[in-house]
C-alpha atoms as a PDB file:
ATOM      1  CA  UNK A   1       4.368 -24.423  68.063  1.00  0.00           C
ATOM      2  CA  UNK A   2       7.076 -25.343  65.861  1.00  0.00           C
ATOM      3  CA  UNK A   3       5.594 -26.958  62.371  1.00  0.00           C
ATOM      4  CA  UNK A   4       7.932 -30.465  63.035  1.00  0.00           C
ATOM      5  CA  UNK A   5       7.064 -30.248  66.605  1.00  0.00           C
ATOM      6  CA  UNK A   6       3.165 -29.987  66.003  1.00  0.00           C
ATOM      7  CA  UNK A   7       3.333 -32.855  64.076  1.00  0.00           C
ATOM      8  CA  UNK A   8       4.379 -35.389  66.117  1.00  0.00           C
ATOM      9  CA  UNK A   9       2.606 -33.929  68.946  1.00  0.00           C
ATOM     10  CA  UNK A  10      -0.500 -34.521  67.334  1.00  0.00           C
ATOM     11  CA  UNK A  11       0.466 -38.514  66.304  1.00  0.00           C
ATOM     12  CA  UNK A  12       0.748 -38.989  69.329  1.00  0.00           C
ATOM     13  CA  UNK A  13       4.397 -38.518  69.890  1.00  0.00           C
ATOM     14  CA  UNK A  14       5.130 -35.311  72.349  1.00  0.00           C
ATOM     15  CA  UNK A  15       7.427 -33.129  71.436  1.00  0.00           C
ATOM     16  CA  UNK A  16       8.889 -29.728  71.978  1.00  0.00           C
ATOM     17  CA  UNK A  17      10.716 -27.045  70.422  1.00  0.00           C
ATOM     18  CA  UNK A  18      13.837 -25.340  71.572  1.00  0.00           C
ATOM     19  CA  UNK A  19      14.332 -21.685  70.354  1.00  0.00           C
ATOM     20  CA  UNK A  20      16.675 -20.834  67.168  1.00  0.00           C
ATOM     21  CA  UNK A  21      20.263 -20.908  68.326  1.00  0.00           C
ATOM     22  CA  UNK A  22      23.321 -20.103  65.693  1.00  0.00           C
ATOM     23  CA  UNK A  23      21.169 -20.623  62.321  1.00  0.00           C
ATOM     24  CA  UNK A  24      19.534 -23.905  63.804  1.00  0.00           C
ATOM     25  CA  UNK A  25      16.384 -24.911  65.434  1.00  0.00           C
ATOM     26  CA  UNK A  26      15.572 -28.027  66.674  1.00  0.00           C
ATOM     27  CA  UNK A  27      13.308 -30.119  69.313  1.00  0.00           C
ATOM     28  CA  UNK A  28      12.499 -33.701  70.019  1.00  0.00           C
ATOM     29  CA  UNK A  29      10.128 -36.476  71.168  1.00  0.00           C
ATOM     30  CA  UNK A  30      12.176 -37.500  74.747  1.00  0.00           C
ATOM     31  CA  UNK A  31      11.034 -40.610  76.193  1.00  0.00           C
ATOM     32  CA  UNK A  32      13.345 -41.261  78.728  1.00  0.00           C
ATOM     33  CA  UNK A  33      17.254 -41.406  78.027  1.00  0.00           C
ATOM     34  CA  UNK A  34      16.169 -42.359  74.389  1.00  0.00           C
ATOM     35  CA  UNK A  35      14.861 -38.976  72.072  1.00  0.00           C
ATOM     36  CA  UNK A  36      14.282 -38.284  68.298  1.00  0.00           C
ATOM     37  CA  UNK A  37      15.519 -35.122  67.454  1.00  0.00           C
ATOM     38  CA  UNK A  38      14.064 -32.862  65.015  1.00  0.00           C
ATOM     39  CA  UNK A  39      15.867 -30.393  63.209  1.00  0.00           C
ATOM     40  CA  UNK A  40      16.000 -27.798  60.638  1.00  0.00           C
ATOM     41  CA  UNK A  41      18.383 -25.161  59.487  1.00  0.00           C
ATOM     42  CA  UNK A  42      16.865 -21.513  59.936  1.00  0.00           C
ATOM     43  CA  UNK A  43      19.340 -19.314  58.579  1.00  0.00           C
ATOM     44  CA  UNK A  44      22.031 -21.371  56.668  1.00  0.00           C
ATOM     45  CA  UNK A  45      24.967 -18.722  56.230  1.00  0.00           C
ATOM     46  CA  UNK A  46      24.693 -18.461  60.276  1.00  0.00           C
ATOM     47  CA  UNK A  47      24.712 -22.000  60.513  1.00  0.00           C
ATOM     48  CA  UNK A  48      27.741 -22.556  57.914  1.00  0.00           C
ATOM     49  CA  UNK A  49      29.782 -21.109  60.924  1.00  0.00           C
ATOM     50  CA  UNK A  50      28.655 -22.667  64.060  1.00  0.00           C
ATOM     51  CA  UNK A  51      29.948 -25.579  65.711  1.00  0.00           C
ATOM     52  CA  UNK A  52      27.067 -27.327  64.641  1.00  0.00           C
ATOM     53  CA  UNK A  53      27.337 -26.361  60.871  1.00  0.00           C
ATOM     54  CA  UNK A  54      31.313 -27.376  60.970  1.00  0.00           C
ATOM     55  CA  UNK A  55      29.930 -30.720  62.673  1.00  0.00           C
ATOM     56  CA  UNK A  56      27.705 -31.574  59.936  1.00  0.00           C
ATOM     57  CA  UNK A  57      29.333 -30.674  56.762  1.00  0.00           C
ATOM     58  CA  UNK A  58      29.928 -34.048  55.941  1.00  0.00           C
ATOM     59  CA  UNK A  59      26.490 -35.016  56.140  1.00  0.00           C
ATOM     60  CA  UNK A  60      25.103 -31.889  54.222  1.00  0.00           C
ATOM     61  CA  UNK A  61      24.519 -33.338  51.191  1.00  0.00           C
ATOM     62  CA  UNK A  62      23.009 -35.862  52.348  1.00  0.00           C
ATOM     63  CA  UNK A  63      21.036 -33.773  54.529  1.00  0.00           C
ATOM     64  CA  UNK A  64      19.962 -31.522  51.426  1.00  0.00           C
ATOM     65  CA  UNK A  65      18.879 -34.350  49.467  1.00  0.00           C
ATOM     66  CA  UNK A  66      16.700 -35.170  52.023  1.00  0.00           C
ATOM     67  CA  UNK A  67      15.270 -31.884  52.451  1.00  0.00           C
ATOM     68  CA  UNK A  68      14.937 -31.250  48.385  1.00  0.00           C
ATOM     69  CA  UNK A  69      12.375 -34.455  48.952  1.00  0.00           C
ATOM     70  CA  UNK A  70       9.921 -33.661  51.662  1.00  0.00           C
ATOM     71  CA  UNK A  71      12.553 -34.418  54.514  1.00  0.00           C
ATOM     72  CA  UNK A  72      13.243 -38.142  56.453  1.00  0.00           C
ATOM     73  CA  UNK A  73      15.943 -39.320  58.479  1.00  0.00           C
ATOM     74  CA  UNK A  74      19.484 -38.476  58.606  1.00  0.00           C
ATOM     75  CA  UNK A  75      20.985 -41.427  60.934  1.00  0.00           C
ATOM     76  CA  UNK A  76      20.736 -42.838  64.495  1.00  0.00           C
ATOM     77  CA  UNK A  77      23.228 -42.643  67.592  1.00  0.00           C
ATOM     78  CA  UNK A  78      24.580 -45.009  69.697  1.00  0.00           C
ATOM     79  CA  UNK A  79      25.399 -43.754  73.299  1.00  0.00           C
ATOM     80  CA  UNK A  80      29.157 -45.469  74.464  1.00  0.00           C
ATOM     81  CA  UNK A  81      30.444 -44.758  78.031  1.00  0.00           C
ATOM     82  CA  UNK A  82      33.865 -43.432  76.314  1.00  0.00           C
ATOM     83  CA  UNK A  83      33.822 -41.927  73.161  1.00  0.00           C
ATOM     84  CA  UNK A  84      37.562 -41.435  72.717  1.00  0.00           C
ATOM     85  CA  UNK A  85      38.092 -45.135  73.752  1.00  0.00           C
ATOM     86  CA  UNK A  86      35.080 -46.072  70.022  1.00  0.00           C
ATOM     87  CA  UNK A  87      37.125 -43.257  68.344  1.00  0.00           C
ATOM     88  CA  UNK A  88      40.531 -45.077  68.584  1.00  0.00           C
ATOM     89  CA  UNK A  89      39.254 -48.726  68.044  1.00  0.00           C
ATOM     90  CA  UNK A  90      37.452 -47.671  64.887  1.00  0.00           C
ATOM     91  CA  UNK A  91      40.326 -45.789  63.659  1.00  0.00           C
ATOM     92  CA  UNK A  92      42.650 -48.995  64.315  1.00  0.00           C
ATOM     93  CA  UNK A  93      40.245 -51.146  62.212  1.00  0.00           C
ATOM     94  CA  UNK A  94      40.847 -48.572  59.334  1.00  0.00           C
ATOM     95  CA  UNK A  95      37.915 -46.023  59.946  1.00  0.00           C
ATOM     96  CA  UNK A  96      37.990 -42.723  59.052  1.00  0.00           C
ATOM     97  CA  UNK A  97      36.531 -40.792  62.648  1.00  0.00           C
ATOM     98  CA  UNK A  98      36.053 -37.208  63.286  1.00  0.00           C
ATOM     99  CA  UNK A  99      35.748 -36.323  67.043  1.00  0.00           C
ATOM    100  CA  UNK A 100      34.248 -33.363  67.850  1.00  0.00           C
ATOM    101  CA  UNK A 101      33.133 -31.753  71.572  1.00  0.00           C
ATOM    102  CA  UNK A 102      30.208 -29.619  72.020  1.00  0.00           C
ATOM    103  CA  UNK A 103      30.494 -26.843  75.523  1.00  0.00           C
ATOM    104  CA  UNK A 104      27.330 -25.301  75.239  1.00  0.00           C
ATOM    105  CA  UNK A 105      28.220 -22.052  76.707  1.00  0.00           C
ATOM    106  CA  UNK A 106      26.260 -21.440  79.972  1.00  0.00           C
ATOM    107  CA  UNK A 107      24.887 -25.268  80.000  1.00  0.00           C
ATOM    108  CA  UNK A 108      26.504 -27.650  82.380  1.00  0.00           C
ATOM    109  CA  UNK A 109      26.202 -30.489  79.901  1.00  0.00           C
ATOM    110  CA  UNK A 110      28.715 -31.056  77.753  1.00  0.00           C
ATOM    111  CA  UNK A 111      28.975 -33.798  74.897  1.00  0.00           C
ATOM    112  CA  UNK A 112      31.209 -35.288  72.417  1.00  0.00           C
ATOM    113  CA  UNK A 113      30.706 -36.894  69.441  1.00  0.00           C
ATOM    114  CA  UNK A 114      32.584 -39.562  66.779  1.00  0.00           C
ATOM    115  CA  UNK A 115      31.204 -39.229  63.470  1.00  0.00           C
ATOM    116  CA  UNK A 116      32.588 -41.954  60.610  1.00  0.00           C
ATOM    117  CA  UNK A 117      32.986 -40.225  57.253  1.00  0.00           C
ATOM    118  CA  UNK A 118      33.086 -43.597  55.512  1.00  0.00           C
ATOM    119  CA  UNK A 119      29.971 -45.715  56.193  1.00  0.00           C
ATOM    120  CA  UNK A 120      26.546 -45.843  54.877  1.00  0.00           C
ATOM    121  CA  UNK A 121      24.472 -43.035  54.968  1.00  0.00           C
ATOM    122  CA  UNK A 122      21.934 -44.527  57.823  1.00  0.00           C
ATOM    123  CA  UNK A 123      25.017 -45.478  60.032  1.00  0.00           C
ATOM    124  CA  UNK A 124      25.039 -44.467  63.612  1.00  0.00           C
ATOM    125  CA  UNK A 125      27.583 -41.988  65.087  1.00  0.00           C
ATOM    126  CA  UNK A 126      28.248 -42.236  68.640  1.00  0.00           C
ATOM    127  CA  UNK A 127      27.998 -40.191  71.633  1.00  0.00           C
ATOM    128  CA  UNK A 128      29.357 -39.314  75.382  1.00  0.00           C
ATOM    129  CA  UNK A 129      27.553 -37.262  77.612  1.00  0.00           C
ATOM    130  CA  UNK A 130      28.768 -35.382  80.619  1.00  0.00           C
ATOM    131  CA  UNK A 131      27.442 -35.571  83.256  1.00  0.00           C
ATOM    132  CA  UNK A 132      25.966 -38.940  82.401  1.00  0.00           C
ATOM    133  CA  UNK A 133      22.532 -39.397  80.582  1.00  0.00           C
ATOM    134  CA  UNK A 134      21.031 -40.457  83.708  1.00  0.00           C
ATOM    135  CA  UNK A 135      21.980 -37.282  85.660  1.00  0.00           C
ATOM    136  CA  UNK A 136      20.639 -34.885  82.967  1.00  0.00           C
ATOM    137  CA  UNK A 137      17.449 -36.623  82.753  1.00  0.00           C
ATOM    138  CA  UNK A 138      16.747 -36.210  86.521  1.00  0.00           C
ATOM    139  CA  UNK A 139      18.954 -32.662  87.347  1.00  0.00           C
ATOM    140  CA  UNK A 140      18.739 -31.160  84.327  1.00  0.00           C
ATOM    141  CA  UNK A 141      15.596 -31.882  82.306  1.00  0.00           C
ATOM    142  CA  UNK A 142      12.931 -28.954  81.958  1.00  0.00           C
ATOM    143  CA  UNK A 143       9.658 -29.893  83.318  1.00  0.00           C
ATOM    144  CA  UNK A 144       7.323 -31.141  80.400  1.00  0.00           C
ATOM    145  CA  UNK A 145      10.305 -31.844  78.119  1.00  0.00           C
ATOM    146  CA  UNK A 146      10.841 -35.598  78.841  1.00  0.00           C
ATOM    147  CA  UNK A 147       6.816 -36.775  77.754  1.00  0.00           C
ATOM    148  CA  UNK A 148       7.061 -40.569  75.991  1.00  0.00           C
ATOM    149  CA  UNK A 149       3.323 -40.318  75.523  1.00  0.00           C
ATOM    150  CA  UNK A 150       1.162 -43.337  75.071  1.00  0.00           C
ATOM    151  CA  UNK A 151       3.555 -45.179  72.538  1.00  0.00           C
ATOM    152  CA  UNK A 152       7.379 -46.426  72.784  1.00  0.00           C
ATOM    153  CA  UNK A 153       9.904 -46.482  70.109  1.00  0.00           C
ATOM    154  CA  UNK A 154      10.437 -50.047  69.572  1.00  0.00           C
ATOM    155  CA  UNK A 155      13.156 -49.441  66.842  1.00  0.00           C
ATOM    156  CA  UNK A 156      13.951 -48.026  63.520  1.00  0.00           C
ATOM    157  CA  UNK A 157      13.226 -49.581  59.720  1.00  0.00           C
ATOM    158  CA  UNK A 158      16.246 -49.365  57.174  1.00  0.00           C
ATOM    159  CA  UNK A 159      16.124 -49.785  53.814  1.00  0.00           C
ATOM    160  CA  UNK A 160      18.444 -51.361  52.217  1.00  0.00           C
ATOM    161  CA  UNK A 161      19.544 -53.050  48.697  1.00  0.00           C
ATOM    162  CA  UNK A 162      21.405 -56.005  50.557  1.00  0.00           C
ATOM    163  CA  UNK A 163      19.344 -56.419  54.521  1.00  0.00           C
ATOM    164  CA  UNK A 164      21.190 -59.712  55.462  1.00  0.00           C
ATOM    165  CA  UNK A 165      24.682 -57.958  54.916  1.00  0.00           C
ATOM    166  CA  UNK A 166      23.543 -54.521  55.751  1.00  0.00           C
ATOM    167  CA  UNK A 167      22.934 -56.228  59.371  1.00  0.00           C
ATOM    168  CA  UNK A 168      26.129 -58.410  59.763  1.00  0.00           C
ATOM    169  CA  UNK A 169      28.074 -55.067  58.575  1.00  0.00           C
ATOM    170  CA  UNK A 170      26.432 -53.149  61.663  1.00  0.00           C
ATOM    171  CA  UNK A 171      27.137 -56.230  63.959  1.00  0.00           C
ATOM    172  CA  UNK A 172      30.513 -55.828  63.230  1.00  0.00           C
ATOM    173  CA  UNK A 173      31.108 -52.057  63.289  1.00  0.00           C
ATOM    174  CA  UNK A 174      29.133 -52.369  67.212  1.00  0.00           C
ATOM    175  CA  UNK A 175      31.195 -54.912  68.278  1.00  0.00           C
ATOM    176  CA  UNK A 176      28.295 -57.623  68.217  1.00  0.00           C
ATOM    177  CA  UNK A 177      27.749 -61.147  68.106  1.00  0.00           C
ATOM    178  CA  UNK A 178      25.018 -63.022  65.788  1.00  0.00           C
ATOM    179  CA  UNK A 179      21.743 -62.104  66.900  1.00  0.00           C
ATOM    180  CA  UNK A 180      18.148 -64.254  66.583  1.00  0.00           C
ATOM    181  CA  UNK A 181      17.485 -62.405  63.428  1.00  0.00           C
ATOM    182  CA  UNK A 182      19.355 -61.711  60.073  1.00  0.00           C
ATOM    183  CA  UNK A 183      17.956 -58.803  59.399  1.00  0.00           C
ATOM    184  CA  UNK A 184      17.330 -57.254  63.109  1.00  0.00           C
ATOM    185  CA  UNK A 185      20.218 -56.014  65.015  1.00  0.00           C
ATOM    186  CA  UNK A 186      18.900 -55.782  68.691  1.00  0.00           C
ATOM    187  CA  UNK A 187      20.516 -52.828  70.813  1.00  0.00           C
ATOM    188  CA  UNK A 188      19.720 -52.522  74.501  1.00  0.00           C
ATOM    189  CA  UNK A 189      17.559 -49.370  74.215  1.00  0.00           C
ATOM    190  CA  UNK A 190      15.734 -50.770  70.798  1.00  0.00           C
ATOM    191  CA  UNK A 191      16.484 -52.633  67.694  1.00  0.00           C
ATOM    192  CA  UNK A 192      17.627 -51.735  63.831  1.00  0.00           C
ATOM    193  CA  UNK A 193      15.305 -53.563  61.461  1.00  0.00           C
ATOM    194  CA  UNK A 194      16.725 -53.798  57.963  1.00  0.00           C
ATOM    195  CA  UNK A 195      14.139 -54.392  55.044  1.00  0.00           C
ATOM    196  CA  UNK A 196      15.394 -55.037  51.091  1.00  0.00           C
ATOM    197  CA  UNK A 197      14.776 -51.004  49.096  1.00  0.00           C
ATOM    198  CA  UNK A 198      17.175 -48.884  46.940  1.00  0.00           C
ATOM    199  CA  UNK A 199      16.613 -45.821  49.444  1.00  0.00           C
ATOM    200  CA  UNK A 200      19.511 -46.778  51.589  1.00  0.00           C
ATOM    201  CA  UNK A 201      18.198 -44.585  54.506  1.00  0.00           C
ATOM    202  CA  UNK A 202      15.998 -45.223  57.846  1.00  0.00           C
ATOM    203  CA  UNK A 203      12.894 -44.944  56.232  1.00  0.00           C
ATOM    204  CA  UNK A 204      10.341 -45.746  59.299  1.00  0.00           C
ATOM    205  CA  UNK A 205       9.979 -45.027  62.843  1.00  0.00           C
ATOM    206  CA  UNK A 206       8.715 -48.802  64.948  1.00  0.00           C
ATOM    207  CA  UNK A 207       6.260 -48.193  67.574  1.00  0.00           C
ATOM    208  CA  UNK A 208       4.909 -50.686  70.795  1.00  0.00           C
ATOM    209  CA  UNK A 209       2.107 -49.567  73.447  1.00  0.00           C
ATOM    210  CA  UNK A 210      -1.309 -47.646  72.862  1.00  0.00           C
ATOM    211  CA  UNK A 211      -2.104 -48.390  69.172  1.00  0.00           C
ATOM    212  CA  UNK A 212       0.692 -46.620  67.515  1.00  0.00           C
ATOM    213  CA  UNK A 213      -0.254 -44.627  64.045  1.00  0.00           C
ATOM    214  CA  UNK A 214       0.235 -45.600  60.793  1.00  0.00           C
ATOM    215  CA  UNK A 215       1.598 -42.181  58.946  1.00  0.00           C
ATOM    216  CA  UNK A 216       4.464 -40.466  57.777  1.00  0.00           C
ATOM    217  CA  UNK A 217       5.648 -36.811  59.233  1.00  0.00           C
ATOM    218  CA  UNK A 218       8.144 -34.851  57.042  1.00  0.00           C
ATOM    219  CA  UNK A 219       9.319 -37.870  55.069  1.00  0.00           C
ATOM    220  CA  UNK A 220       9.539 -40.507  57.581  1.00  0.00           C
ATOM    221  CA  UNK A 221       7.296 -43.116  57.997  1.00  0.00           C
ATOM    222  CA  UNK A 222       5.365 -44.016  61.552  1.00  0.00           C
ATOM    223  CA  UNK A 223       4.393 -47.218  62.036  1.00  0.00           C
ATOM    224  CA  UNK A 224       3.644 -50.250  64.558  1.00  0.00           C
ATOM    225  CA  UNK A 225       5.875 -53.065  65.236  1.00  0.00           C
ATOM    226  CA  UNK A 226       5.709 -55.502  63.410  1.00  0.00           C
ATOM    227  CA  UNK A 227       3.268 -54.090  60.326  1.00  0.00           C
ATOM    228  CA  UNK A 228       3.264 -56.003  57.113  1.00  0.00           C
ATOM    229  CA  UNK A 229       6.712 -57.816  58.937  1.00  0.00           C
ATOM    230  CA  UNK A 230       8.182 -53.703  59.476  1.00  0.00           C
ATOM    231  CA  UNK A 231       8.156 -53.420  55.406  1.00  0.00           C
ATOM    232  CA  UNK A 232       7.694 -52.510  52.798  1.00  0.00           C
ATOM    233  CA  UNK A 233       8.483 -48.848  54.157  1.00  0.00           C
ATOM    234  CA  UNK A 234       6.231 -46.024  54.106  1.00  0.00           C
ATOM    235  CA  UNK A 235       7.321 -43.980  50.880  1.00  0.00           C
ATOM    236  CA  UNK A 236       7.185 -39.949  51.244  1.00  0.00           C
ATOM    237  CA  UNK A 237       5.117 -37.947  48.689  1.00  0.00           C
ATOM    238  CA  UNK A 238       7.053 -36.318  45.640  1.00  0.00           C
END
C-alpha cells in the first residue's frame, strides 16, 4: 500500500490509494460526502504539464515548503451548489479567483473549482461537482473506497498569529453570521477551530467517536476533540 495511505489506515483512519495518473498520486480517507485527500507529486516535470500541475501552481510554493518539512496540510474545501455563481460574488467584493474545470477523460464526474490567489495560505477553495456529491457517492463509488472507520472528522485546527480575526475574516469570506464561538467557525459538514501560532497553516486533524489517536502522520497532527481546548497544535519533527 501506498506509504501516506498505510498510515492513516493503521490510526485508524481508512484509506486508499489511487494509481499514479499525469506525475501525481493521490488517495484519501472518505467518510461519506466529506474525504481528506492525500497527495504527492511522483514525477514533477510530468506533473508541471497536467491540468492538475497548471491548477496548483499557485500553491506550489507553498506546497514545497511543506514538503521540505516533513509534509502537513495544504488547505480545506468548501463544497457550493454553483461555483460560477462564489466565483463572481468573490470577484465583485475585490477577490482575485481562478476557475478552473476538471473532465476526467473516461469518468462521468466532472468538477470545477474556484481557487483565491489572495487569501491566507489555510483558506478554503471551493468546489462543484457533477453529478452531485450525493449521486457519486451511491452510483459511482468503488466498493471499499468510502470506509469512515471507527472515528469522524469533527473539524480542522488552524494556527494562527491573530485566531479571533482569523475567524471573523473566514465568516465573512463564507458569507456567515457570528457564531457561538470566536475562534470556531461552524460549517454544516464540521467546524474550523482557530488556535493563536506563527505557522499560519491547518496544523491538526479533530476527531469524535471510538477514542480517536493522539499522533501526527506526515506533518499533520491527529487528535481528539476537544484535547488540551484543540491547542496547542501537534508540532512535526525537523
Amino acid at each position: 500500500m501506498w506509504s501516506p495511505a498505510r498510515a492513516y489506515t493503521r490510526a485508524g483512519l481508512p484509506a486508499h490509494a489511487n494509481p499514479p495518473h499525469l506525475g501525481y498520486r493521490n488517495g484519501a480517507w472518505r467518510l461519506d460526502t466529506r474525504y481528506i485527500e492525500l497527495s504527492s507529486v511522483v514525477d514533477r516535470a510530468v506533473f508541471h504539464d497536467s491540468p492538475y500541475g497548471r491548477a496548483m501552481r499557485g500553491w506550489q510554493p507553498r506546497v514545497d515548503a511543506l514538503v521540505a518539512r516533513g509534509g502537513g496540510a495544504l488547505n480545506f474545501c468548501v463544497h457550493v451548489r454553483d461555483v460560477a455563481a462564489t466565483t463572481d460574488r468573490l470577484r465583485a467584493r475585490g477577490h482575485t479567483v481562478e476557475l478552473l474545470s476538471f473532465a476526467p477523460e473516461g469518468s462521468p464526474v466532472s468538477f470545477r473549482e474556484a481557487i483565491l490567489r489572495d487569501v491566507p495560505p489555510w483558506a478554503p477553495f471551493f468546489v462543484t461537482y457533477t453529478p452531485d456529491r450525493h449521486t457519486i457517492l451511491t452510483r459511482y463509488s468503488a466498493p471499499g473506497r468510502v470506509n469512515r472507520g471507527p472515528h469522524d472528522l469533527a473539524g480542522v485546527l488552524v494556527e494562527t498569529p491573530d485566531p479571533v480575526a482569523s475567524a471573523a475574516w473566514l465568516r465573512g469570506l463564507l458569507g456567515l453570521g457570528p457564531g457561538a464561538s470566536a475562534t470556531v467557525v461552524e460549517l454544516p459538514l464540521g467546524a474550523v477551530h482557530f488556535t493563536e501560532g506563527d505557522a499560519d497553516a491547518i496544523t491538526a486533524l479533530l476527531l469524535v467517536e471510538g477514542a480517536p489517536p493522539t499522533t501526527v502522520i506526515d506533518g499533520l497532527g491527529i487528535r481528539p476533540l476537544g484535547s488540551a481546548a484543540d491547542g496547542p497544535p501537534i508540532r512535526w519533527s525537523a
